[in-house]
Protein backbone atom coordinates (compact mmCIF):
# COMPACT_ATOMS: atom_id res chain seq x y z
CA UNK A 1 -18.27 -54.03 10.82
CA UNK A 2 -20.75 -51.38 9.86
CA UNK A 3 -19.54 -48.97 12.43
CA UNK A 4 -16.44 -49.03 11.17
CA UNK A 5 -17.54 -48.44 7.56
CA UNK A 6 -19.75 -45.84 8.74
CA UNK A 7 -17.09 -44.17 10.27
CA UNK A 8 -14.49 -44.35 7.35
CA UNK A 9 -17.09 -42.93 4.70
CA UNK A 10 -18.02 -40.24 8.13
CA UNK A 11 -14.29 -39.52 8.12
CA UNK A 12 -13.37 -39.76 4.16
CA UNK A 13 -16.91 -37.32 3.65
CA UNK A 14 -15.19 -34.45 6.14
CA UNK A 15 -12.18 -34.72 4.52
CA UNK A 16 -13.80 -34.42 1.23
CA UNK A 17 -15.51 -31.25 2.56
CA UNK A 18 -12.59 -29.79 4.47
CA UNK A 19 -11.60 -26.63 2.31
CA UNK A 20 -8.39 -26.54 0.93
CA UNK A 21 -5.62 -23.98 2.29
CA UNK A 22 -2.30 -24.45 1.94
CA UNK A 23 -0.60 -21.57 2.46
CA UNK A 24 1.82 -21.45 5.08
CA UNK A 25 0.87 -19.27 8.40
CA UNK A 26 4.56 -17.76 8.63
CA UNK A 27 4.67 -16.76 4.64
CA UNK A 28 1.53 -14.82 5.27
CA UNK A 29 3.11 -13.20 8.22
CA UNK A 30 6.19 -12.63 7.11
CA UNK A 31 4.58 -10.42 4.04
CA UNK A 32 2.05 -8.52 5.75
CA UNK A 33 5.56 -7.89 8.26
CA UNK A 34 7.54 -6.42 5.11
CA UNK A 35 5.82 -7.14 1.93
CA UNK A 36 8.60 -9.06 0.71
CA UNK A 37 7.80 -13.04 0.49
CA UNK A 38 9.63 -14.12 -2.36
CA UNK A 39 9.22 -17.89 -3.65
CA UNK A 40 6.16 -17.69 -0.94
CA UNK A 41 3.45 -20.26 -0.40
CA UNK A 42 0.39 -18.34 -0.28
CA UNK A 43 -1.89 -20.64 -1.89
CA UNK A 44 -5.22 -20.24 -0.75
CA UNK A 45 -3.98 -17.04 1.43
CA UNK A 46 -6.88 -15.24 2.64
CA UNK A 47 -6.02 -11.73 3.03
CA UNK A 48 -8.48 -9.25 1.89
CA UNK A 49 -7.73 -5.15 1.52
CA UNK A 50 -3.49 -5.84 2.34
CA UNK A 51 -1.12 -3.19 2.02
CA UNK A 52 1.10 -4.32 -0.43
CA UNK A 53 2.45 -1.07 -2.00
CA UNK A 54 6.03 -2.44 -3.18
CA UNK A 55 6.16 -5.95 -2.17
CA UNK A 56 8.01 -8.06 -3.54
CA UNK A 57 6.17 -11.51 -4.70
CA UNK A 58 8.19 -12.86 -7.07
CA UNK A 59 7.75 -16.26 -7.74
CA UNK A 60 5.49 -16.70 -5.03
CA UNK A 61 2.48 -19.12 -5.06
CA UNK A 62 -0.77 -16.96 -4.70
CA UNK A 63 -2.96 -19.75 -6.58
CA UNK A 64 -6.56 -19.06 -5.51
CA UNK A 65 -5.48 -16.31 -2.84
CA UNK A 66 -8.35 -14.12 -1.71
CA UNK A 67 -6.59 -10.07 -1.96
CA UNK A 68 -9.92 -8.66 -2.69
CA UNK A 69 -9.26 -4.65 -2.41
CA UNK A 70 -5.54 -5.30 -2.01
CA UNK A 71 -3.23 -2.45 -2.56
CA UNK A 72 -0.48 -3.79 -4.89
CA UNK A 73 0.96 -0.54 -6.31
CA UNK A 74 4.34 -1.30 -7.52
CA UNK A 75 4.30 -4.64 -6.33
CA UNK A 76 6.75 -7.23 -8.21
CA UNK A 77 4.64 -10.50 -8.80
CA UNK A 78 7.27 -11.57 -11.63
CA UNK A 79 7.02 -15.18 -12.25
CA UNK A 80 4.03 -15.44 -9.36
CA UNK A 81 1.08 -17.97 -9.53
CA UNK A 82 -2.18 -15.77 -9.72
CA UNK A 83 -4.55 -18.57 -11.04
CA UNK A 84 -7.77 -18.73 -9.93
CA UNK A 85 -6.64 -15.62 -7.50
CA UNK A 86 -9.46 -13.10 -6.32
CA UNK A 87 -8.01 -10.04 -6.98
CA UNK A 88 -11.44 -7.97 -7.25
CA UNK A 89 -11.71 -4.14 -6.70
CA UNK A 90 -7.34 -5.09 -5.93
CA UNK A 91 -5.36 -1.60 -6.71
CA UNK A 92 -2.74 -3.07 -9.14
CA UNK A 93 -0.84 -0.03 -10.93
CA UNK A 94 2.57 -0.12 -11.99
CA UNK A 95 3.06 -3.70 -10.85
CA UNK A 96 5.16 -6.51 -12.71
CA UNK A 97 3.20 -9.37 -13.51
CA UNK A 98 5.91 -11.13 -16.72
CA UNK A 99 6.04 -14.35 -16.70
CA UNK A 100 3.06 -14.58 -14.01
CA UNK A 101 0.02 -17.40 -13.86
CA UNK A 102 -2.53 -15.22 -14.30
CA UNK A 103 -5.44 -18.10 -15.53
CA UNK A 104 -8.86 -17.44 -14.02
CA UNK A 105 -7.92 -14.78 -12.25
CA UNK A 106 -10.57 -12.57 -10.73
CA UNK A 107 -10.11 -8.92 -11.46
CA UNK A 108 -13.48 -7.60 -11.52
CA UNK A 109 -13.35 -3.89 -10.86
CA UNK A 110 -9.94 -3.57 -10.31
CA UNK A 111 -7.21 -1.06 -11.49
CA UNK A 112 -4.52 -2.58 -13.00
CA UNK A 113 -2.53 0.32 -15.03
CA UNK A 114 0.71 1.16 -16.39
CA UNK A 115 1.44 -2.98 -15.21
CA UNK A 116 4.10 -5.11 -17.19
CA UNK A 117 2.78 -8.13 -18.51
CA UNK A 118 5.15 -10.02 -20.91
CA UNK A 119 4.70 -13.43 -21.13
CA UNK A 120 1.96 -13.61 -18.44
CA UNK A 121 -0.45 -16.36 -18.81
CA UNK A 122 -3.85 -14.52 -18.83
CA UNK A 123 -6.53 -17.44 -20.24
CA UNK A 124 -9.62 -16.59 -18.70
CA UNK A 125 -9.16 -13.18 -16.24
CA UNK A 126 -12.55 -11.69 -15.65
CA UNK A 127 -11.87 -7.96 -15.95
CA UNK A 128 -15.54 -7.24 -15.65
CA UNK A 129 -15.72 -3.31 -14.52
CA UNK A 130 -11.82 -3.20 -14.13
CA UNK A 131 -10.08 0.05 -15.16
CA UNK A 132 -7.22 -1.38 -17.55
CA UNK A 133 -4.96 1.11 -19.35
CA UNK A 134 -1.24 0.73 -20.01
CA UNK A 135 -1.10 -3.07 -20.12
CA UNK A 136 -0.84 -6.25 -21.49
CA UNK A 137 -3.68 -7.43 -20.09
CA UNK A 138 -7.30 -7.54 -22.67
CA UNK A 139 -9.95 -9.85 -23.13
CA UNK A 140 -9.14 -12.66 -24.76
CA UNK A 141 -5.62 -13.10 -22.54
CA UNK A 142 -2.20 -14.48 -23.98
């Protein structure tokens, strides 16, 4: 009997441990393939310095995606899930973020001009270092 307790709490600590990612392997294919992935699971995506220049993310699910020094010029992220996303040193100009989950977001040292921001949630971004000009975005969020 105290095998098979030892080897539930064994089992229920690795679980515990596992890290979570749920994005789906073919949504992360599919938009590094043509940067369009809209309604996307990307949760948890970890996809660090993508070329994204015009993709199209809308309504996609990029909660606590790693796109550290991601290109996202021009990118549509309209209605997107950002939150808790790492978006440092990310190149973010022009891009539509309304209506996007931006809580927690990381985006220390990034450059996020000129981007559209109306009704974005934005509790909590860290713009630490980031070059902000032309948008929405400020300390304080909402």
């Amino acid at each position: 009997m105290n095998k098979l307790f030892s080897t539930f709490f064994l089992m229920a600590a690795m679980v515990i441990a596992a890290p979570a990612s749920a994005e789906n392997p073919s949504h992360v294919k599919q938009l590094l393939e043509t940067r369009s992935c809209v309604g996307c699971d990307l949760s948890g995506a970890n996809i660090p310095a993508a070329y994204l220049v015009g993709a199209d993310l809308r309504k996609a699910n990029l909660q606590g995606a790693n796109l550290t020094d991601a290109n996202l010029e021009g990118a549509d992220l309209t209605s997107a899930n950002l939150q808790n996303a790492n978006l440092t040193r990310a190149f973010a100009s022009n891009v539509s973020l309304n209506l996007a989950n931006l809580k927690n977001a990381n985006l220390k040292n990034a450059n996020v001009s000129n981007a559209e921001t109306t009704g974005a949630q934005m509790n909590g971004v860290d713009i630490t270092g980031a070059l902000v000009e032309g948008s929405g975005i400020s300390v304080g969020g909402d």
